[in-house]
Protein backbone atom coordinates (compact mmCIF):
# COMPACT_ATOMS: atom_id res chain seq x y z
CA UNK A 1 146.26 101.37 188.42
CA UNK A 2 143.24 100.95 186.12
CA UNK A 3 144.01 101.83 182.74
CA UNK A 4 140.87 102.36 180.75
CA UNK A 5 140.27 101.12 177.36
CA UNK A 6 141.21 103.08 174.23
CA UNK A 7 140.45 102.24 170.92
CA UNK A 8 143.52 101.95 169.76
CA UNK A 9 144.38 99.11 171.24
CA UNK A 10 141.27 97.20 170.37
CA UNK A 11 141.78 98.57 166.67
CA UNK A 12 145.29 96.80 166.55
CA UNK A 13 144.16 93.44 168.33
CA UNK A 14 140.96 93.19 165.95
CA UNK A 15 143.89 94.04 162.87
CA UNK A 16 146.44 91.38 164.46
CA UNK A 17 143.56 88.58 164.75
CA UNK A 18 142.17 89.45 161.32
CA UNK A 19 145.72 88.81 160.03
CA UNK A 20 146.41 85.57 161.76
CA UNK A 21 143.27 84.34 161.45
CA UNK A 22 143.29 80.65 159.74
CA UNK A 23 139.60 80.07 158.58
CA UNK A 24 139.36 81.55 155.43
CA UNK A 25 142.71 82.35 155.48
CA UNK A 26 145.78 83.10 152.89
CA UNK A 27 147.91 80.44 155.00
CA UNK A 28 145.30 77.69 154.56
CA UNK A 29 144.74 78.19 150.72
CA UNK A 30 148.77 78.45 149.76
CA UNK A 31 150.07 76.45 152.77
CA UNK A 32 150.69 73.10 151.03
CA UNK A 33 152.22 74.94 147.64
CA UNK A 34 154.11 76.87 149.63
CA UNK A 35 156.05 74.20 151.74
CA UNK A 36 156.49 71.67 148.31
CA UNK A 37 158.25 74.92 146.65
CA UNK A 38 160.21 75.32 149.62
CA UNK A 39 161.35 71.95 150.17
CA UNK A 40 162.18 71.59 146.19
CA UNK A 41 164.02 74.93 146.20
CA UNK A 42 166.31 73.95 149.23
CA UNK A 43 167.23 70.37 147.66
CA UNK A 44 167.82 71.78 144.38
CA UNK A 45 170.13 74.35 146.30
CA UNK A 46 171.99 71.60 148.56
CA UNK A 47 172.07 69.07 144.72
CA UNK A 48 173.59 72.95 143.03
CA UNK A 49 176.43 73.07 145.93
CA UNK A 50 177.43 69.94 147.05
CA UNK A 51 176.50 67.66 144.27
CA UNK A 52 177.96 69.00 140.69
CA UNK A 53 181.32 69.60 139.63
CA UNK A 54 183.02 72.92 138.25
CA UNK A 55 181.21 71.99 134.52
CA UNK A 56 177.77 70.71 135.94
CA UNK A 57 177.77 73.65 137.99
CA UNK A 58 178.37 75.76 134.79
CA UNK A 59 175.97 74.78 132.73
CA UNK A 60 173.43 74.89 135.75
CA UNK A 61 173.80 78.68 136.08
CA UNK A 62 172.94 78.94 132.42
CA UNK A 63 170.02 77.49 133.13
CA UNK A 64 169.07 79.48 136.54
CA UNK A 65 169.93 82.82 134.19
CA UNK A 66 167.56 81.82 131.29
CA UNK A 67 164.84 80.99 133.84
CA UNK A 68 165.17 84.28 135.70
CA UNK A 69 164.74 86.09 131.89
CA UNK A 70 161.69 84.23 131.64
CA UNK A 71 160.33 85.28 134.53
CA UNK A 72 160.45 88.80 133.56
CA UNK A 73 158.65 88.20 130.41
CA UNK A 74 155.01 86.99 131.18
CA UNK A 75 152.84 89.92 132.85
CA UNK A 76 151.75 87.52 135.35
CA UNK A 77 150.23 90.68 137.96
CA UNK A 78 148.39 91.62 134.67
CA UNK A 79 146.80 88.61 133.86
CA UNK A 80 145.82 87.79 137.74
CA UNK A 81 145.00 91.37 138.31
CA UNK A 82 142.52 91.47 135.59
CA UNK A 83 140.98 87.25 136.22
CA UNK A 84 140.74 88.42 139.49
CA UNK A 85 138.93 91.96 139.29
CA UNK A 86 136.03 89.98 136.65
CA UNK A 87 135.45 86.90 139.20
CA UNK A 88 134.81 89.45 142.37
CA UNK A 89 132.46 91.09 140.11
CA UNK A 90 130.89 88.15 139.47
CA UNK A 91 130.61 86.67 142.67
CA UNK A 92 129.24 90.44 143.99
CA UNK A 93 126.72 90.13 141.51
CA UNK A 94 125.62 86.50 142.48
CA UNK A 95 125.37 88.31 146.35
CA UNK A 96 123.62 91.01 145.31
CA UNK A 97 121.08 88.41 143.66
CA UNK A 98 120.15 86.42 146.76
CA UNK A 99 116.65 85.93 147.06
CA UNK A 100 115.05 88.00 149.82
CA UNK A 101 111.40 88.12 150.42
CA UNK A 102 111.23 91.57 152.71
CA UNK A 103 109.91 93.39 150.17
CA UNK A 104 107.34 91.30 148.91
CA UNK A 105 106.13 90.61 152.63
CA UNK A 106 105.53 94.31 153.33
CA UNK A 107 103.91 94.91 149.73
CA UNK A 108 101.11 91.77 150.71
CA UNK A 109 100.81 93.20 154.25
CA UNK A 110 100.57 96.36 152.46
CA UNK A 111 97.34 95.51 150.44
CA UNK A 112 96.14 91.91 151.95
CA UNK A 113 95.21 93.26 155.72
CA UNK A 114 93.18 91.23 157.79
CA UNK A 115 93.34 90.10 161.56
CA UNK A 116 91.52 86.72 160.71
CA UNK A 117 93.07 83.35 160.33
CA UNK A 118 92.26 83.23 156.95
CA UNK A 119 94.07 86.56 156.28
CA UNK A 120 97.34 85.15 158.04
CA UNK A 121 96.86 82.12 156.26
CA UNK A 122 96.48 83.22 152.38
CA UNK A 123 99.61 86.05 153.54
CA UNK A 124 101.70 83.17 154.74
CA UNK A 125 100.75 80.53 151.83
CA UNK A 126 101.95 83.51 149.11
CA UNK A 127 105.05 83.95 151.07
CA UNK A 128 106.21 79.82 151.60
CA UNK A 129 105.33 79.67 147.65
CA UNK A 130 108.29 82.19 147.03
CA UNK A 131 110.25 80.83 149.42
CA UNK A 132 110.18 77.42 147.96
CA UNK A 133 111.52 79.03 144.50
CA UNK A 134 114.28 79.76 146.57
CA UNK A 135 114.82 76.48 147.84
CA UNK A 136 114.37 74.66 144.35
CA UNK A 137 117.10 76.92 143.07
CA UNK A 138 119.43 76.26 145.53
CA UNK A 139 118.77 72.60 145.47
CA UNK A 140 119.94 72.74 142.03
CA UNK A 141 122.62 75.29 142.47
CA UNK A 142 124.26 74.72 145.68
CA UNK A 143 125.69 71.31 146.96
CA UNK A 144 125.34 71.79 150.60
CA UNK A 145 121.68 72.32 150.78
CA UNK A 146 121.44 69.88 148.01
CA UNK A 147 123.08 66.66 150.68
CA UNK A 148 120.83 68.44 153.20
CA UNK A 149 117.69 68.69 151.27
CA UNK A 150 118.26 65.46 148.37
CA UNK A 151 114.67 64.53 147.57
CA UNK A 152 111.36 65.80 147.91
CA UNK A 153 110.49 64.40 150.98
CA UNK A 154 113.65 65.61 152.55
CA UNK A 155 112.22 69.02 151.59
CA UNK A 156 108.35 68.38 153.15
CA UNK A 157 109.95 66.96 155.97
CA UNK A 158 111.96 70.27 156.57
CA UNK A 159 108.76 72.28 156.44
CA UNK A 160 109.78 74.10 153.02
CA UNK A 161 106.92 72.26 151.07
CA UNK A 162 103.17 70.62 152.06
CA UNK A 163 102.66 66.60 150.77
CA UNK A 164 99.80 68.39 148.95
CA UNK A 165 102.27 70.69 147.12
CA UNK A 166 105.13 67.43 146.70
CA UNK A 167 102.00 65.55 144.67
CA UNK A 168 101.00 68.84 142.56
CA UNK A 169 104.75 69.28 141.68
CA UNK A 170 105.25 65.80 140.74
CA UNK A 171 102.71 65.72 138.70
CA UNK A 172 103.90 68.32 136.29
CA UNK A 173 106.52 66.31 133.67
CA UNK A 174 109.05 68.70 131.98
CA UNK A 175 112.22 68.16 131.02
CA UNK A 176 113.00 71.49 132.21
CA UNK A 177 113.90 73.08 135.34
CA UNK A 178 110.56 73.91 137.28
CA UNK A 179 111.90 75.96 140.19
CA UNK A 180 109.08 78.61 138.94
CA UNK A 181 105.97 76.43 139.71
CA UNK A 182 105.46 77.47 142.82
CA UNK A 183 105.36 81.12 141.08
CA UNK A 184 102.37 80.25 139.34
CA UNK A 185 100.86 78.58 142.92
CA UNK A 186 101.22 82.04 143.95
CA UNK A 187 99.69 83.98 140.91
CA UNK A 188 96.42 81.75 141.36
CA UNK A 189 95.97 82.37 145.05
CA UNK A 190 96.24 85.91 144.35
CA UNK A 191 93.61 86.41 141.93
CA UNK A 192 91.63 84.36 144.36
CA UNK A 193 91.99 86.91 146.67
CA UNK A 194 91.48 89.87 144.56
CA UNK A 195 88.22 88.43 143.30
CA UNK A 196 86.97 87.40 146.80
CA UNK A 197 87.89 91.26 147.41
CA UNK A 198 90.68 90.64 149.96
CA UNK A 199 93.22 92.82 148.33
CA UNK A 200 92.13 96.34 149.28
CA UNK A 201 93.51 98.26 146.49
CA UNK A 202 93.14 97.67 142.86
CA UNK A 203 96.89 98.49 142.17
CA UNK A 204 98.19 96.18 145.26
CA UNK A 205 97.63 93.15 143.37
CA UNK A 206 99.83 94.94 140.49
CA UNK A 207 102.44 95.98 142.97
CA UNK A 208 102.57 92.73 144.47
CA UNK A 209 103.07 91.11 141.28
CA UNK A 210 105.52 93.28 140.49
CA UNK A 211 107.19 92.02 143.89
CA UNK A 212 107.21 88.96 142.41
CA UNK A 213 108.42 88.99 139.24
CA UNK A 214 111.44 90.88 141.17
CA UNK A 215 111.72 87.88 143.41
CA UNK A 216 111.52 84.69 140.64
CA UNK A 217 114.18 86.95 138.42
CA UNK A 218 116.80 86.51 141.29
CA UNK A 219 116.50 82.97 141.60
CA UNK A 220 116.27 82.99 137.75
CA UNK A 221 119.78 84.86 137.92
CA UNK A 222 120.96 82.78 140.31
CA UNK A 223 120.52 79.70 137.82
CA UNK A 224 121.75 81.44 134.94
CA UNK A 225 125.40 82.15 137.06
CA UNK A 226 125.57 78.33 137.84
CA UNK A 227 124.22 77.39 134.09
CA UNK A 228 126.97 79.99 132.35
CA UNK A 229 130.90 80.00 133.40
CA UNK A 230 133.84 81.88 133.33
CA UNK A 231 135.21 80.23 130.05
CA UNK A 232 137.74 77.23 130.47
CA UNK A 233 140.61 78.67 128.36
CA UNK A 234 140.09 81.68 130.48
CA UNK A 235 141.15 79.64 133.82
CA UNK A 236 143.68 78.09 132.25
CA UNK A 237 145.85 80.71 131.06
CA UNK A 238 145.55 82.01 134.51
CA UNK A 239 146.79 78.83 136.15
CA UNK A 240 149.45 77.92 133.75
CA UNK A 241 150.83 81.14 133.82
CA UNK A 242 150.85 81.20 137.59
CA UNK A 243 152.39 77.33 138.24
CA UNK A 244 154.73 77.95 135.53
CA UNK A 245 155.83 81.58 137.21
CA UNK A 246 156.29 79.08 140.44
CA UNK A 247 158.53 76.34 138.56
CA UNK A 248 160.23 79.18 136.94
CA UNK A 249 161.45 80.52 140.22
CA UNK A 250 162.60 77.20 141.38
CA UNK A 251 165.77 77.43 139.07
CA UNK A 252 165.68 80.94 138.35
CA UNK A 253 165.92 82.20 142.18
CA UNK A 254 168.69 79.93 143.16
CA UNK A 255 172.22 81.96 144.37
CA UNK A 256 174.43 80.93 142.24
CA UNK A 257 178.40 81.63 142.72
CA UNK A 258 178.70 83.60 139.59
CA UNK A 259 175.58 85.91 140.09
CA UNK A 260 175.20 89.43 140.94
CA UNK A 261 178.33 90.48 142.73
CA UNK A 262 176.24 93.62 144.19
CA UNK A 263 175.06 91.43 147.07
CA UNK A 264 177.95 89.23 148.02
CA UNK A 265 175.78 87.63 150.83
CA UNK A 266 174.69 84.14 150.43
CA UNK A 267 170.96 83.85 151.01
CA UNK A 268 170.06 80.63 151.40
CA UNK A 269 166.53 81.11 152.58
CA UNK A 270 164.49 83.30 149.31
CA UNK A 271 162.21 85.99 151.52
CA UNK A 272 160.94 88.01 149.00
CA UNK A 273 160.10 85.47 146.31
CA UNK A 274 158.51 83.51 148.67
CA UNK A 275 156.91 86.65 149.43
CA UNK A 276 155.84 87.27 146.09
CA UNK A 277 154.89 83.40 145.30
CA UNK A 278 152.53 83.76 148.41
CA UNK A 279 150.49 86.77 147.24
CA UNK A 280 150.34 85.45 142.89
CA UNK A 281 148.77 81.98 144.55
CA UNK A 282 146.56 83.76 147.27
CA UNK A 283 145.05 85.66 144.24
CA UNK A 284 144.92 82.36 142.17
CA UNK A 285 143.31 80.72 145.22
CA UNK A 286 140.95 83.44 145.80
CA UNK A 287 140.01 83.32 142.43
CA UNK A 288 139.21 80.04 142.58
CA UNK A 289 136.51 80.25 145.97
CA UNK A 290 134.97 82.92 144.30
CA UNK A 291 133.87 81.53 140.88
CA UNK A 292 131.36 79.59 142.49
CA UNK A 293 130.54 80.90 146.81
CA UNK A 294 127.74 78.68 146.57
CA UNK A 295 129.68 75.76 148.30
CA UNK A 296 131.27 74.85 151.40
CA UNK A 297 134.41 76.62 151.74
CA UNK A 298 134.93 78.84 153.98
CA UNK A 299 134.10 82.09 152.71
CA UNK A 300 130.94 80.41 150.81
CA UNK A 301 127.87 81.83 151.22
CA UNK A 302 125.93 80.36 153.57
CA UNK A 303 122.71 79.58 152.07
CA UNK A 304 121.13 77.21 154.98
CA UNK A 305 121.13 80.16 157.03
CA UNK A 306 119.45 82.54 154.24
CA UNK A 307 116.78 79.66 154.02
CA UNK A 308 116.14 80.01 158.10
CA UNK A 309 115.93 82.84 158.57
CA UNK A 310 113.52 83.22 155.69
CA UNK A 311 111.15 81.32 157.22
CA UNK A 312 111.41 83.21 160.78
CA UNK A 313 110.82 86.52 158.71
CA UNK A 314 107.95 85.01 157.08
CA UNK A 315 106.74 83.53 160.57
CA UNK A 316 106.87 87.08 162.40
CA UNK A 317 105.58 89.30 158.86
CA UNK A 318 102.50 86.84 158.85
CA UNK A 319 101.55 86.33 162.60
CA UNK A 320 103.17 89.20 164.46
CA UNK A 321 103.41 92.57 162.12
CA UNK A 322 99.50 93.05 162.08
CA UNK A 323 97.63 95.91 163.03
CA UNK A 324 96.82 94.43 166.44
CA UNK A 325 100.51 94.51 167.10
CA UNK A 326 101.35 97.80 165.66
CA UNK A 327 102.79 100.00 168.30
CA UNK A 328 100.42 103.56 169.03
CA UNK A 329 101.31 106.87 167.63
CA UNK A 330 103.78 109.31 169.81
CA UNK A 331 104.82 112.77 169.68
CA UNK A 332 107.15 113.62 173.08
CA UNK A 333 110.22 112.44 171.89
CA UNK A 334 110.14 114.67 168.46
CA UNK A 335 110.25 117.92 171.08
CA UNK A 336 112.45 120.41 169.37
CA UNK A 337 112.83 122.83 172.43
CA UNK A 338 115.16 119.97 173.46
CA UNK A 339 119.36 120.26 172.97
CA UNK A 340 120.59 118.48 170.21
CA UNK A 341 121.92 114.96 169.85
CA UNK A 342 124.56 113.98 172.79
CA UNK A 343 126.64 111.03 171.87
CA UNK A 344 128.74 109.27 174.78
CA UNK A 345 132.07 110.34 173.63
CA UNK A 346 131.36 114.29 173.07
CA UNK A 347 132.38 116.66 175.45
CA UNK A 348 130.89 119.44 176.62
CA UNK A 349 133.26 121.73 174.96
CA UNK A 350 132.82 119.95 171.60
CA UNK A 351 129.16 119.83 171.96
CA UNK A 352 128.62 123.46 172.38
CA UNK A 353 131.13 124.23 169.46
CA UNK A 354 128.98 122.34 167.00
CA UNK A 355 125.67 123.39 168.93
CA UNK A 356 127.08 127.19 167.85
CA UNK A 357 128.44 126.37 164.49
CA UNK A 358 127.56 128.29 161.51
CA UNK A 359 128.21 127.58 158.20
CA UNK A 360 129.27 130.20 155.50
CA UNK A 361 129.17 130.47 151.96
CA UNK A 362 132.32 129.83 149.91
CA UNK A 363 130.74 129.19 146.38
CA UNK A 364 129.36 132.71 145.63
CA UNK A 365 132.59 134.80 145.73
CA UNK A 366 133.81 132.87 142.90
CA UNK A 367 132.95 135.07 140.48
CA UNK A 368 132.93 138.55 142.52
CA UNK A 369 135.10 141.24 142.31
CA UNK A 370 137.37 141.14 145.15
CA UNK A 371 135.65 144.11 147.24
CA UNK A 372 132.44 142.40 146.98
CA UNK A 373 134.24 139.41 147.93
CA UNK A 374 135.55 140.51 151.25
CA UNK A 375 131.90 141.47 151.83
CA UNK A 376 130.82 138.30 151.99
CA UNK A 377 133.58 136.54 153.25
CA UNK A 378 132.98 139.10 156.46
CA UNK A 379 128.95 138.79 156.20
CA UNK A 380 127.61 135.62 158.65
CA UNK A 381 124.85 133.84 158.47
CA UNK A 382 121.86 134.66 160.61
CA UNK A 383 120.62 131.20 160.89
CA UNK A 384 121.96 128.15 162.19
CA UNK A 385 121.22 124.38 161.55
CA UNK A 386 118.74 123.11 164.26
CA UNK A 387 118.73 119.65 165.99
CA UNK A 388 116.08 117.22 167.00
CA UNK A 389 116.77 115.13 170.52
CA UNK A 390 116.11 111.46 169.50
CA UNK A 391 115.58 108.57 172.11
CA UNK A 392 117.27 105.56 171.54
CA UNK A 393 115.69 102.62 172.75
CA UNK A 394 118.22 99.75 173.93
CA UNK A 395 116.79 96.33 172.93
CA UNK A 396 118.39 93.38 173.95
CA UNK A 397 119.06 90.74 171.41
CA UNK A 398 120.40 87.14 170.83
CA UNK A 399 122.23 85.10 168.39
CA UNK A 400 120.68 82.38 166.53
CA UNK A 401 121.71 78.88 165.78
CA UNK A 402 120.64 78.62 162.27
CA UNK A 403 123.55 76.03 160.85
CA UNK A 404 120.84 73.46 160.66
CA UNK A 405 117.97 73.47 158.47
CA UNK A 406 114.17 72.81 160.38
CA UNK A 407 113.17 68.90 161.07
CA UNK A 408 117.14 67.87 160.78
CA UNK A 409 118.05 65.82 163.59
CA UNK A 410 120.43 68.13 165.75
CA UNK A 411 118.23 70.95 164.86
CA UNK A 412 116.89 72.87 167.99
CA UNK A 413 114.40 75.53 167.66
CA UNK A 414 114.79 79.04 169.85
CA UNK A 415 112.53 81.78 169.99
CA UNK A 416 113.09 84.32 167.71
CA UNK A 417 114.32 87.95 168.27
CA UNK A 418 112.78 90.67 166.40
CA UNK A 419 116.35 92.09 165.12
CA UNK A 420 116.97 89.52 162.32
């Protein structure tokens, strides 16, 4: 019997291999704290009942009852609850201040047309002069591009930087960080342009700027997170509080033979405060991957990859989006005598029911009188919502191997899709 596929059951497998899942995981952050408090707990359990006398064991359950009063007295959910909530928000702000160059690509295609080589050229040279801002900054910021890309040359050899543009940055001496250079490369190529009459419009060269500015104040942002910490006495309160919640419940969770009568069964295996231990160290540990994501954990963000496909965007905006490759102006799918949108899962039935709907007012018989208000309850609409028929074209697409940066040794170059 065939038994066709319901979503269901692919919504519970996805859930049952997103909680298993070890990459990235709970289990591989608490793993090792979790089986050191486990084997301590059960030999201080085994020393508690087979070990100490009738006054050793005595003067031990003082001390598991004073340890289990301390651990009701630190807020320890409040504290992690509230270091945790201000590093996500910092690490969301870091992602939202990636470095893309979209925007500034369609601003100089915008207002720097031009089918000619030199056109492609001066559009590509603005574009690899933001895009090495990027890389400088994440040289600085981010220690696996910085073993992939260690020196200069490791950077011209990857085909992020020119020899020409190695010497001209070399030659500037600053103390500071000059991540921003190639900025001003970029500001004198495009007043170049505007005065050689390339940029069409006399506000596309202020737009573009404008682009710019956007683009260097990301990677500026990006240096300031990595510059400027979470403060040091802030992390450790947070860890004390946690470890010491975690040595706590060594003594203070043992069953002890004059405890709480309530529940005369013996566990000798601690669920729930193992349990509980699991989820205050998963939010320490998360805590800790997400004050700086621009490393190589798991979760990290990958930054190589950013940096690829970069340059493939830059590649196709430069070369391939150009008038000569613009597709020609249609108008038979926009037909409205057409019935509306079909999607593969409605029925017939359902279909017609929303084809049919009509919508009526509920808002103006607030304020009515109740007569009036049955008049328009019993009033309908005379017109309904139209639809448009769309066509959906089905384009067939790849994935990319982008783990390696260009000119590394393993790296192997593929043709491009357009969806990136």
């Amino acid at each position: 019997m065939n038994l066709k596929k319901t979503p269901g059951l692919d919504l519970k497998k996805s859930f049952l291999t997103l909680l298993f899942k070890w990459r990235g995981s709970l289990y591989k952050l608490c793993y090792r704290e979790l089986v050191c408090f486990l084997v301590l707990f059960c030999a201080i359990s085994l020393i508690y009942r087979q070990a100490l006398d009738g006054d050793q064991k005595s003067f031990f359950e003082k001390i598991v009852r004073y340890c289990e009063k301390y651990l009701n007295m630190v807020p320890l959910s409040f504290i992690l609850g509230f270091y945790v909530t201000t590093v996500a928000t910092r690490w969301w702000q870091q992602c939202l201040a990636l470095p893309w160059p979209d925007r500034i690509m369609l601003s100089i295609a915008m207002y720097i047309p031009g089918c000619d080589n030199e056109s492609k050229l001066l559009r590509k040279t603005l574009l690899q002069y933001c895009n090495l801002m990027a890389v400088l900054v994440f040289r600085t910021i981010s220690e696996a591009v910085k073993f992939r890309l260690n020196t200069l040359e490791d950077v011209v050899n990857a085909g992020f930087m020119t020899k020409a543009e190695m010497e001209c940055f070399k030659a500037v001496k600053a103390d500071c960080n000059l991540f921003w250079l190639p900025g001003l490369w970029f500001c004198h190529r495009l007043r170049e342009a505007q005065v050689q009459g390339r940029v069409i419009d006399p506000f596309g060269a202020q737009l573009i700027m404008r682009e710019l500015l956007e683009f260097r104040s990301r990677c500026g942002l990006l240096w300031v997170y990595d510059w400027v910490t979470i403060p040091l006495v802030y992390t450790q309160v947070v860890t004390l509080s946690t470890y010491s919640f975690v040595f706590a419940c060594l003594i203070g969770r043992q069953n002890i033979d004059n405890g709480n009568k309530d529940i005369p069964i013996d566990v000798y295996f601690p669920v729930w405060t193992v349990l509980q231990i699991l989820f205050y160290l998963g939010l320490l540990k998360v805590a800790e991957n997400m004050i700086h994501p621009l490393g190589e954990d798991d979760e990290d963000f990958n930054l190589s990859f950013l940096l690829n496909r970069n340059v493939k965007v830059i590649n196709v905006g430069t070369h391939a989006f150009t008038s000569d490759m613009c597709p020609p102006m249609e108008g038979d799918h926009l037909q409205t005598d057409q019935p509306g949108i079909h999607t593969p899962h409605t029925s017939h039935k359902t279909s017609h029911q929303l084809k049919n709907r009509i919508f009526k007012p509920k808002l103006p018989g607030l304020y009515t009188a109740n007569k009036e208000k049955a008049e328009l309850n019993n009033k309908k609409p005379e017109q309904t919502i139209p639809t448009i028929s769309m066509g959906v074209l089905n384009a067939s697409s790849y994935s990319l191997d982008l783990a390696l940066l260009p000119g590394e040794p393993n790296y192997q170059g593929k043709a491009f899709s357009w969806n990136l």
